[in-house]
PDB file of N, CA and C in Angstrom:
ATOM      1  N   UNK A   1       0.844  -1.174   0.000  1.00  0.00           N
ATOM      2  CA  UNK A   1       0.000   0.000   0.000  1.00  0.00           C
ATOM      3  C   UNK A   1       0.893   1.242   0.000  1.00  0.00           C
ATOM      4  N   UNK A   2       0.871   2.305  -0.903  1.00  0.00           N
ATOM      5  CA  UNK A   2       1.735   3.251  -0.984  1.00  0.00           C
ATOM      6  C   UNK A   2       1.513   4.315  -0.087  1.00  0.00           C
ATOM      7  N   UNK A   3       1.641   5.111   0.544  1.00  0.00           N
ATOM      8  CA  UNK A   3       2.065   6.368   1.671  1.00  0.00           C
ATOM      9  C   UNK A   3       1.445   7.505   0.943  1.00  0.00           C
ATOM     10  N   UNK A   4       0.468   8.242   1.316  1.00  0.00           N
ATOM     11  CA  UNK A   4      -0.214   9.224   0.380  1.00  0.00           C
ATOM     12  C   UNK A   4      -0.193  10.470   1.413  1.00  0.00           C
ATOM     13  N   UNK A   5      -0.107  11.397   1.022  1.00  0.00           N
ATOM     14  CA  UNK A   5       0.525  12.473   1.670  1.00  0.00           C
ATOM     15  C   UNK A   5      -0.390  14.055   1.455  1.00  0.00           C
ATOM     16  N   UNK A   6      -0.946  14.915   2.140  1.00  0.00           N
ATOM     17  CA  UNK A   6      -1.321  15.676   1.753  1.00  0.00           C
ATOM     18  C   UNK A   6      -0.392  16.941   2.447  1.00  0.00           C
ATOM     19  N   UNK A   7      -0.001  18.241   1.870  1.00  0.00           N
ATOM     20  CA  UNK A   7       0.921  19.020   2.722  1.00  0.00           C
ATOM     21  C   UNK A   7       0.231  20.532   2.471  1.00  0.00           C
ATOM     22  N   UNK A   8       0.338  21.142   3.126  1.00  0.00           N
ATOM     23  CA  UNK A   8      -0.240  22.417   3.080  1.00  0.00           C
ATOM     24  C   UNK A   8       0.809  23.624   3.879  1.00  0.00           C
ATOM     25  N   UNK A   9       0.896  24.692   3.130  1.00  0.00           N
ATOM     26  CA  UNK A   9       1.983  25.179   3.462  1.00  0.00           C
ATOM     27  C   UNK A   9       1.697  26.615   3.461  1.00  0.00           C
ATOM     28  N   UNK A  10       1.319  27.701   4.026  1.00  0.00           N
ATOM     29  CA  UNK A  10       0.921  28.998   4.188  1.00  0.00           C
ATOM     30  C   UNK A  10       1.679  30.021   5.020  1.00  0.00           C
ATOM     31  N   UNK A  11       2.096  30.763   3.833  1.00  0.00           N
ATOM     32  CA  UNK A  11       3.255  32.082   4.238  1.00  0.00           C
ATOM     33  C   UNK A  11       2.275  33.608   4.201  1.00  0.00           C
ATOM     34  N   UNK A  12       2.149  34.027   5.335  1.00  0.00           N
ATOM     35  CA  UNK A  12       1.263  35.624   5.632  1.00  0.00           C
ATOM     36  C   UNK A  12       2.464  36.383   6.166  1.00  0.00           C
ATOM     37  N   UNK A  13       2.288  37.725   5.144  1.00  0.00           N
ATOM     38  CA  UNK A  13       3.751  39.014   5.459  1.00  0.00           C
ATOM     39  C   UNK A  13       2.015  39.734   5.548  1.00  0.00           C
ATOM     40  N   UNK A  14       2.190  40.679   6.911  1.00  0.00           N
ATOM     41  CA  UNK A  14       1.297  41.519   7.337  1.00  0.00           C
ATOM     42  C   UNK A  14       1.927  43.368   7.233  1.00  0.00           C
ATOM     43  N   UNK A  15       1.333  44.343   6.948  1.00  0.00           N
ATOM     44  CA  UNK A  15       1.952  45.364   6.931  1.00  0.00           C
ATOM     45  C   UNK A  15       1.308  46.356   7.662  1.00  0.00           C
ATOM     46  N   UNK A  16       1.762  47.544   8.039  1.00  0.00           N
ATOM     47  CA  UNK A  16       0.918  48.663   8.905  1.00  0.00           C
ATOM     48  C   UNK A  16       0.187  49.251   8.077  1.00  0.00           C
ATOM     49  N   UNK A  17       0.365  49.562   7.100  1.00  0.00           N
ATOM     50  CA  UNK A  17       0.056  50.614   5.615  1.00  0.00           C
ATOM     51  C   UNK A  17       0.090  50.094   4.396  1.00  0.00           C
ATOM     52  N   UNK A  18      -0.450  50.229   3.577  1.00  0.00           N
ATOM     53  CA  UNK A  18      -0.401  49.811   2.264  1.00  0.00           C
ATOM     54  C   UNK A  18       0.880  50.027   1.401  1.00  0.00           C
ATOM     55  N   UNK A  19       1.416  49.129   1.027  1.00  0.00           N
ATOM     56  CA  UNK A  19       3.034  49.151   0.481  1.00  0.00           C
ATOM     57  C   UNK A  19       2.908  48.455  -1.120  1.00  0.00           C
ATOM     58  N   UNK A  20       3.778  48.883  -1.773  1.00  0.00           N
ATOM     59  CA  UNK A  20       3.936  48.664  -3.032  1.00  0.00           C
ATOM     60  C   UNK A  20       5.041  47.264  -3.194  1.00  0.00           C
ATOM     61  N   UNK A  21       4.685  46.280  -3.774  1.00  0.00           N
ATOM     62  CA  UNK A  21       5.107  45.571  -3.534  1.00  0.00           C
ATOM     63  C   UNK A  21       6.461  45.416  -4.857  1.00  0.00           C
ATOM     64  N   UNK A  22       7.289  44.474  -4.588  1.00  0.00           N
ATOM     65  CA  UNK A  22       8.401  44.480  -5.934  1.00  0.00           C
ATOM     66  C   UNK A  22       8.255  42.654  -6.289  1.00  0.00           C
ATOM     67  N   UNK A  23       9.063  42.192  -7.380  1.00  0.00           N
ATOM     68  CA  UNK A  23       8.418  41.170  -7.682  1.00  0.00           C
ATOM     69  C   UNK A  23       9.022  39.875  -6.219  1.00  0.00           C
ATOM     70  N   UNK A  24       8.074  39.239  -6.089  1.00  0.00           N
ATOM     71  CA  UNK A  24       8.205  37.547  -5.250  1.00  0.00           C
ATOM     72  C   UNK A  24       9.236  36.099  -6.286  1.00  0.00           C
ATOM     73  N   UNK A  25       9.655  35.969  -5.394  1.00  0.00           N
ATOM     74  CA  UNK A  25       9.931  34.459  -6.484  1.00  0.00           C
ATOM     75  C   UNK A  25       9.420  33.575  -5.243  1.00  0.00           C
ATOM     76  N   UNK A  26       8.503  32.445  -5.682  1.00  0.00           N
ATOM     77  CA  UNK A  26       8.462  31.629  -4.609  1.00  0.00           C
ATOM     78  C   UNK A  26       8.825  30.211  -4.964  1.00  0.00           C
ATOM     79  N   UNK A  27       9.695  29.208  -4.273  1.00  0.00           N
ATOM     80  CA  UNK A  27      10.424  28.373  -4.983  1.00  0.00           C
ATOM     81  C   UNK A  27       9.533  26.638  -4.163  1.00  0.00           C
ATOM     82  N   UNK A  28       8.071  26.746  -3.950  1.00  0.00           N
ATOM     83  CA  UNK A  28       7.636  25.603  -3.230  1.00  0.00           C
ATOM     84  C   UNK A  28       6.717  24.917  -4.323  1.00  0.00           C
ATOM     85  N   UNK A  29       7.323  24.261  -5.350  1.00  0.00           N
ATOM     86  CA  UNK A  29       6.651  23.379  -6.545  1.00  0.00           C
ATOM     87  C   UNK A  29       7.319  22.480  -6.419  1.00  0.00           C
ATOM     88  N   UNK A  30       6.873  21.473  -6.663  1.00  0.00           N
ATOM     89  CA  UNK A  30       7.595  20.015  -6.314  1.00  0.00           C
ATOM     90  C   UNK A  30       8.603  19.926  -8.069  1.00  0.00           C
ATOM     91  N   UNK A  31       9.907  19.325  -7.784  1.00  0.00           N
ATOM     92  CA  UNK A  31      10.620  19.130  -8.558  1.00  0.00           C
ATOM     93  C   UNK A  31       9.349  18.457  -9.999  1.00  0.00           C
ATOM     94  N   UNK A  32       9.807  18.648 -11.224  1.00  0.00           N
ATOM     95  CA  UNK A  32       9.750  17.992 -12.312  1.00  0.00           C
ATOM     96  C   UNK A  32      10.334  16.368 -12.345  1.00  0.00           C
ATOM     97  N   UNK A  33      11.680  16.421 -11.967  1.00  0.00           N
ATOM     98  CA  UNK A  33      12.433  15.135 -11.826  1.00  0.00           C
ATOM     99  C   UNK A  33      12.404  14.132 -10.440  1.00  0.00           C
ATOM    100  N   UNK A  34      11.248  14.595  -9.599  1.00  0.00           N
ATOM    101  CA  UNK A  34      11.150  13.702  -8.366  1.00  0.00           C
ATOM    102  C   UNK A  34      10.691  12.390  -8.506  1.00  0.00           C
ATOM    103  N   UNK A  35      11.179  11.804  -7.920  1.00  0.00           N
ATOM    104  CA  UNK A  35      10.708  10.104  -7.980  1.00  0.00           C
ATOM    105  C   UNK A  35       9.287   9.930  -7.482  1.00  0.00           C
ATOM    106  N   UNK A  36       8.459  10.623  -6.333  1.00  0.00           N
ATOM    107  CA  UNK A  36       7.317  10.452  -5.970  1.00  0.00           C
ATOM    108  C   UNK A  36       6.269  11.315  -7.301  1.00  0.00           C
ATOM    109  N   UNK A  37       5.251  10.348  -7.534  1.00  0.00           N
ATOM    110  CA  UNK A  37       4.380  11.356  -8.222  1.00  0.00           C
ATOM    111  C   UNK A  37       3.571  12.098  -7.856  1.00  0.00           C
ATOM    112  N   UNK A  38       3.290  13.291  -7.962  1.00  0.00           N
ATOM    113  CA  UNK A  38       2.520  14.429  -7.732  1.00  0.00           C
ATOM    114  C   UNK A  38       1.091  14.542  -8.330  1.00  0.00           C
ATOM    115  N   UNK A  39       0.070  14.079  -7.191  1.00  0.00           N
ATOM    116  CA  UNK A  39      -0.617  13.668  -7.729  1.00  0.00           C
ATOM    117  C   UNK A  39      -2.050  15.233  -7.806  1.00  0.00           C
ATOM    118  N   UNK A  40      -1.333  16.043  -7.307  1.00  0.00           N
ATOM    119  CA  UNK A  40      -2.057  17.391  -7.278  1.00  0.00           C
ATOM    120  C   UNK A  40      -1.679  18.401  -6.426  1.00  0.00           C
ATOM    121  N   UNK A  41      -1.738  19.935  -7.386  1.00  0.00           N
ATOM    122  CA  UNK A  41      -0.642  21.052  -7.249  1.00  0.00           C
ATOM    123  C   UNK A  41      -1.516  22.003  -7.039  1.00  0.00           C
ATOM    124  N   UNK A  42      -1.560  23.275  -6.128  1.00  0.00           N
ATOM    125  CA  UNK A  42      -2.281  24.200  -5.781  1.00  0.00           C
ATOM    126  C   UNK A  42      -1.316  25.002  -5.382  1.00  0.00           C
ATOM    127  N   UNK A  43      -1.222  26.627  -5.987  1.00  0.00           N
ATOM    128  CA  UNK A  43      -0.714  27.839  -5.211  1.00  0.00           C
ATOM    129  C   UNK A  43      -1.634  28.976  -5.243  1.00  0.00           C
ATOM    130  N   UNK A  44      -2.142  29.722  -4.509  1.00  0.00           N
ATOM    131  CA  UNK A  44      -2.907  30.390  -4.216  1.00  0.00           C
ATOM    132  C   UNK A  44      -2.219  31.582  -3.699  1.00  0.00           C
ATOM    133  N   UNK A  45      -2.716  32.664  -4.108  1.00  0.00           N
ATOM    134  CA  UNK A  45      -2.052  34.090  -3.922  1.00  0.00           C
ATOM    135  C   UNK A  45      -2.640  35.062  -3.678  1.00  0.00           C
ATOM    136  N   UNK A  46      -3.169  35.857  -2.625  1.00  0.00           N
ATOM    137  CA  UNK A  46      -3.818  37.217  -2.561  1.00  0.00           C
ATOM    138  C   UNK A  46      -2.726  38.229  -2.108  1.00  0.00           C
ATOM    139  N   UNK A  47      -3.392  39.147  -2.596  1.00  0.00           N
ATOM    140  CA  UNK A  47      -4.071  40.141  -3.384  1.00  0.00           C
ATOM    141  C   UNK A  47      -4.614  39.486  -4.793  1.00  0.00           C
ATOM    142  N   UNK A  48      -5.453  39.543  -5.250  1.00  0.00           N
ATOM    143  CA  UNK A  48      -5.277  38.900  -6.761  1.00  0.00           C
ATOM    144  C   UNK A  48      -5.500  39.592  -7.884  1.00  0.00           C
ATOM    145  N   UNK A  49      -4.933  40.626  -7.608  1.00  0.00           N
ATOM    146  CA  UNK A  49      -4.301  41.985  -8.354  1.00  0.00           C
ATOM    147  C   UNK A  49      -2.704  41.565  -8.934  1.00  0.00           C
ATOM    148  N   UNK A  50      -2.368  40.194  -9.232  1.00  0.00           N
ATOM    149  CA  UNK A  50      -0.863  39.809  -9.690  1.00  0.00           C
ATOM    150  C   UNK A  50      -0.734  39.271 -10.660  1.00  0.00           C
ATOM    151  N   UNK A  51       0.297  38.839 -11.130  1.00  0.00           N
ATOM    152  CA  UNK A  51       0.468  37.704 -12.209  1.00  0.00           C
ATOM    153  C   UNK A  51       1.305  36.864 -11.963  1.00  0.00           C
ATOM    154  N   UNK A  52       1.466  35.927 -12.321  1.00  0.00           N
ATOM    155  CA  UNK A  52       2.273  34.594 -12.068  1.00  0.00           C
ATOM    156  C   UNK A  52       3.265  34.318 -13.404  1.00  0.00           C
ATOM    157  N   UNK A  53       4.782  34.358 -13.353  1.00  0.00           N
ATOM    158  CA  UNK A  53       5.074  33.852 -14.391  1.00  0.00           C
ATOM    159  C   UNK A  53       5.866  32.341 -13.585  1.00  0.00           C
ATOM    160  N   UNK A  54       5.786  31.694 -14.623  1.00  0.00           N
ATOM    161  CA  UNK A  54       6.388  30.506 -14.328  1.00  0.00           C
ATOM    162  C   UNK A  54       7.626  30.395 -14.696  1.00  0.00           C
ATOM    163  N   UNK A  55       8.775  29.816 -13.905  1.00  0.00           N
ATOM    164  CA  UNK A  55      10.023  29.913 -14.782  1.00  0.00           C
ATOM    165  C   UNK A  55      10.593  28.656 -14.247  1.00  0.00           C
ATOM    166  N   UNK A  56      12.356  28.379 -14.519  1.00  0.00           N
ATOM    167  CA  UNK A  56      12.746  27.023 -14.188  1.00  0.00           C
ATOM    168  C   UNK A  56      14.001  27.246 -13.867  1.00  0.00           C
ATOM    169  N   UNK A  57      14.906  27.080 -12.835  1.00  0.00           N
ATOM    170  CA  UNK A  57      16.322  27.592 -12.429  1.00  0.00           C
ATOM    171  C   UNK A  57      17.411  26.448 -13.453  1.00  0.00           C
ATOM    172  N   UNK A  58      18.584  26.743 -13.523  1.00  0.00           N
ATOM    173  CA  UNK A  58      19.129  26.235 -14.065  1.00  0.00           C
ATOM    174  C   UNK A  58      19.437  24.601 -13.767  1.00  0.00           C
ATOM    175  N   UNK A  59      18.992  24.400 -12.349  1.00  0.00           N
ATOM    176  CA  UNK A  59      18.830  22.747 -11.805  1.00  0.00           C
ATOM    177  C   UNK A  59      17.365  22.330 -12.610  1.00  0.00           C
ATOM    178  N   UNK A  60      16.433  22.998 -13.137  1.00  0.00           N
ATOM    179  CA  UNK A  60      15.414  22.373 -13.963  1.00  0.00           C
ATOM    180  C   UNK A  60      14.136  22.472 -12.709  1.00  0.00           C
ATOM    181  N   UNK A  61      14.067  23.365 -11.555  1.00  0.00           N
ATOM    182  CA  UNK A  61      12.750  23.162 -10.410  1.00  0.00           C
ATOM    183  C   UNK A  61      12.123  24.500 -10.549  1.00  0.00           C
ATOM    184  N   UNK A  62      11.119  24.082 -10.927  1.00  0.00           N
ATOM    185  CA  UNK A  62      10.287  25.259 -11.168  1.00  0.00           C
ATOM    186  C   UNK A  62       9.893  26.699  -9.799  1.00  0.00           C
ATOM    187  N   UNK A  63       9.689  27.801 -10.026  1.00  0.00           N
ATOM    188  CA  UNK A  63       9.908  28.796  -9.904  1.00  0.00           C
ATOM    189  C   UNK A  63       8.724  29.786 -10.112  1.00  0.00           C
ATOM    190  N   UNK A  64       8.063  30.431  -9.521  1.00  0.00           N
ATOM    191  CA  UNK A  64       6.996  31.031  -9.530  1.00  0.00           C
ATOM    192  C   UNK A  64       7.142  32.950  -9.069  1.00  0.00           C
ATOM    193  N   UNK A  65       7.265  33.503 -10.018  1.00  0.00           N
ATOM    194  CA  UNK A  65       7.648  34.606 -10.154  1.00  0.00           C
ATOM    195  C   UNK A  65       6.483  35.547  -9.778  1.00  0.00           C
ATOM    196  N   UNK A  66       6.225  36.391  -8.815  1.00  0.00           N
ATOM    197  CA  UNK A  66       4.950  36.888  -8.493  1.00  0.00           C
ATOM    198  C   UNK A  66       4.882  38.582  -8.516  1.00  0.00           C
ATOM    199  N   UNK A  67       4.654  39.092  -9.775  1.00  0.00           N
ATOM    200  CA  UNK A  67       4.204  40.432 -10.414  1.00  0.00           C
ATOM    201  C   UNK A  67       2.754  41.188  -9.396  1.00  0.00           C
ATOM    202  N   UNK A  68       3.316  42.021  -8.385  1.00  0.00           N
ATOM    203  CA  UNK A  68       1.925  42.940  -8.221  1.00  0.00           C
ATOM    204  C   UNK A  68       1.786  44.209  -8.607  1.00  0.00           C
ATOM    205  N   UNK A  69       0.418  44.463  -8.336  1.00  0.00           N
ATOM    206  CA  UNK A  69       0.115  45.764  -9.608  1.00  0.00           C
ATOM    207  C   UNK A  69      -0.419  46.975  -8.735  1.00  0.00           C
ATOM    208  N   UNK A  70      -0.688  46.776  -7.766  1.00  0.00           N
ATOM    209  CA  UNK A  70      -1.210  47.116  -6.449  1.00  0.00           C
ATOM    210  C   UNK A  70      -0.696  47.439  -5.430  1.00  0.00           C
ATOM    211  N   UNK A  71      -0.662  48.639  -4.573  1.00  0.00           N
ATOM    212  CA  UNK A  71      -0.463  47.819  -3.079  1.00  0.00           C
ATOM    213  C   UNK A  71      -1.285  47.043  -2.503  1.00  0.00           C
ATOM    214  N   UNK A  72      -1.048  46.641  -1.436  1.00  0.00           N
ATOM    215  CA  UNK A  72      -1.589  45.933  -0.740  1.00  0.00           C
ATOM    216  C   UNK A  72      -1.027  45.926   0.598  1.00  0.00           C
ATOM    217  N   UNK A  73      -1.557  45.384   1.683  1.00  0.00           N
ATOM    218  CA  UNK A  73      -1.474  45.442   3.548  1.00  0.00           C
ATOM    219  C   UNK A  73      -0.887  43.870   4.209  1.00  0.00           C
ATOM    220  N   UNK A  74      -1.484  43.254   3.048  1.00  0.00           N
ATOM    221  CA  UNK A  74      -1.185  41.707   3.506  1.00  0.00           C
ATOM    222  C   UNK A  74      -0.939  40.762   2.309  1.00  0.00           C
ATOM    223  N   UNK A  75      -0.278  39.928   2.375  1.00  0.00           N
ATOM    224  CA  UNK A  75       0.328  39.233   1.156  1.00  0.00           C
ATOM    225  C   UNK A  75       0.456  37.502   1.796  1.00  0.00           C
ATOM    226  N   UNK A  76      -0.711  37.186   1.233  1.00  0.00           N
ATOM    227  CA  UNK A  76      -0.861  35.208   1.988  1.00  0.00           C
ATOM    228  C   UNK A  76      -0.630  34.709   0.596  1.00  0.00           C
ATOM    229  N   UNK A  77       0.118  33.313   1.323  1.00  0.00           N
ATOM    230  CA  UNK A  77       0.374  32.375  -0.696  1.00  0.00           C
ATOM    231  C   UNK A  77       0.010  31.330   0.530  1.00  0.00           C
ATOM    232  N   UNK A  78      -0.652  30.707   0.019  1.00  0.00           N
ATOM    233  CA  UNK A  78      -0.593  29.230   0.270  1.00  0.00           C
ATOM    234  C   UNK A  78      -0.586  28.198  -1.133  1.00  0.00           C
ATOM    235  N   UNK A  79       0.050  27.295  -0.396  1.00  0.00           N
ATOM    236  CA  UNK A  79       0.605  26.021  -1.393  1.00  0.00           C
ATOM    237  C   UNK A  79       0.385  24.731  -0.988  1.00  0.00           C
ATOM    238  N   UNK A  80      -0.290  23.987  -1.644  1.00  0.00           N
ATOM    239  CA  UNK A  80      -1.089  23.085  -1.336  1.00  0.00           C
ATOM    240  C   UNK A  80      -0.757  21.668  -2.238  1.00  0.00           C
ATOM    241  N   UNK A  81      -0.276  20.362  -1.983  1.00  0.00           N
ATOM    242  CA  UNK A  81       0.368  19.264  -2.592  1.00  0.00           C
ATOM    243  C   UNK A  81      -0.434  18.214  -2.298  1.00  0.00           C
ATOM    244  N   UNK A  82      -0.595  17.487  -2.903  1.00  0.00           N
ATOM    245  CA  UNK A  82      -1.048  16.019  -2.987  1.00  0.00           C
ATOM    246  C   UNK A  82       0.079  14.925  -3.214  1.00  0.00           C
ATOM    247  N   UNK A  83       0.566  14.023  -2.692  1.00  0.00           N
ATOM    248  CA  UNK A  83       1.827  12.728  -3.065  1.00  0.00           C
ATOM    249  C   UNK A  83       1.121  11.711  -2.674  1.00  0.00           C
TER     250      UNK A  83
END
């Protein structure tokens, strides 16, 4: 019977005032080349005034580049995995 795993992972930066934000990289995507399969991927981002680019470091692990357009007071990502 295989080991099934659910992980949940939530980062909150709180501020006094509304601040302009510069870009995020957030680096919590499960490798491309991992031996366990990934059986479902969730990142979630407020403000949702942003954009997401996706990118890949030169080791090949993906990379989530986070563009805001806004200020904003509070900045939550949660990241959410299935194995």
């Amino acid at each position: 019977m295989p080991l099934l795993a659910h992980l949940n992972h939530l980062t909150r930066y709180q501020y006094d005032r509304a601040v302009n934000l510069g870009p995020h990289i957030v680096r919590l995507h499960p490798a491309p080349h991992c031996r366990t399969p990934i059986n479902a991927y969730a990142l979630t981002v407020r403000p949702s005034s942003h954009f997401i680019h996706w990118q890949q470091d030169p080791l090949a692990n993906r990379l989530a580049r986070l563009v805001f357009t806004q200020p904003c007071t509070t900045l939550p990502t949660t990241n959410t995995t299935d194995r």
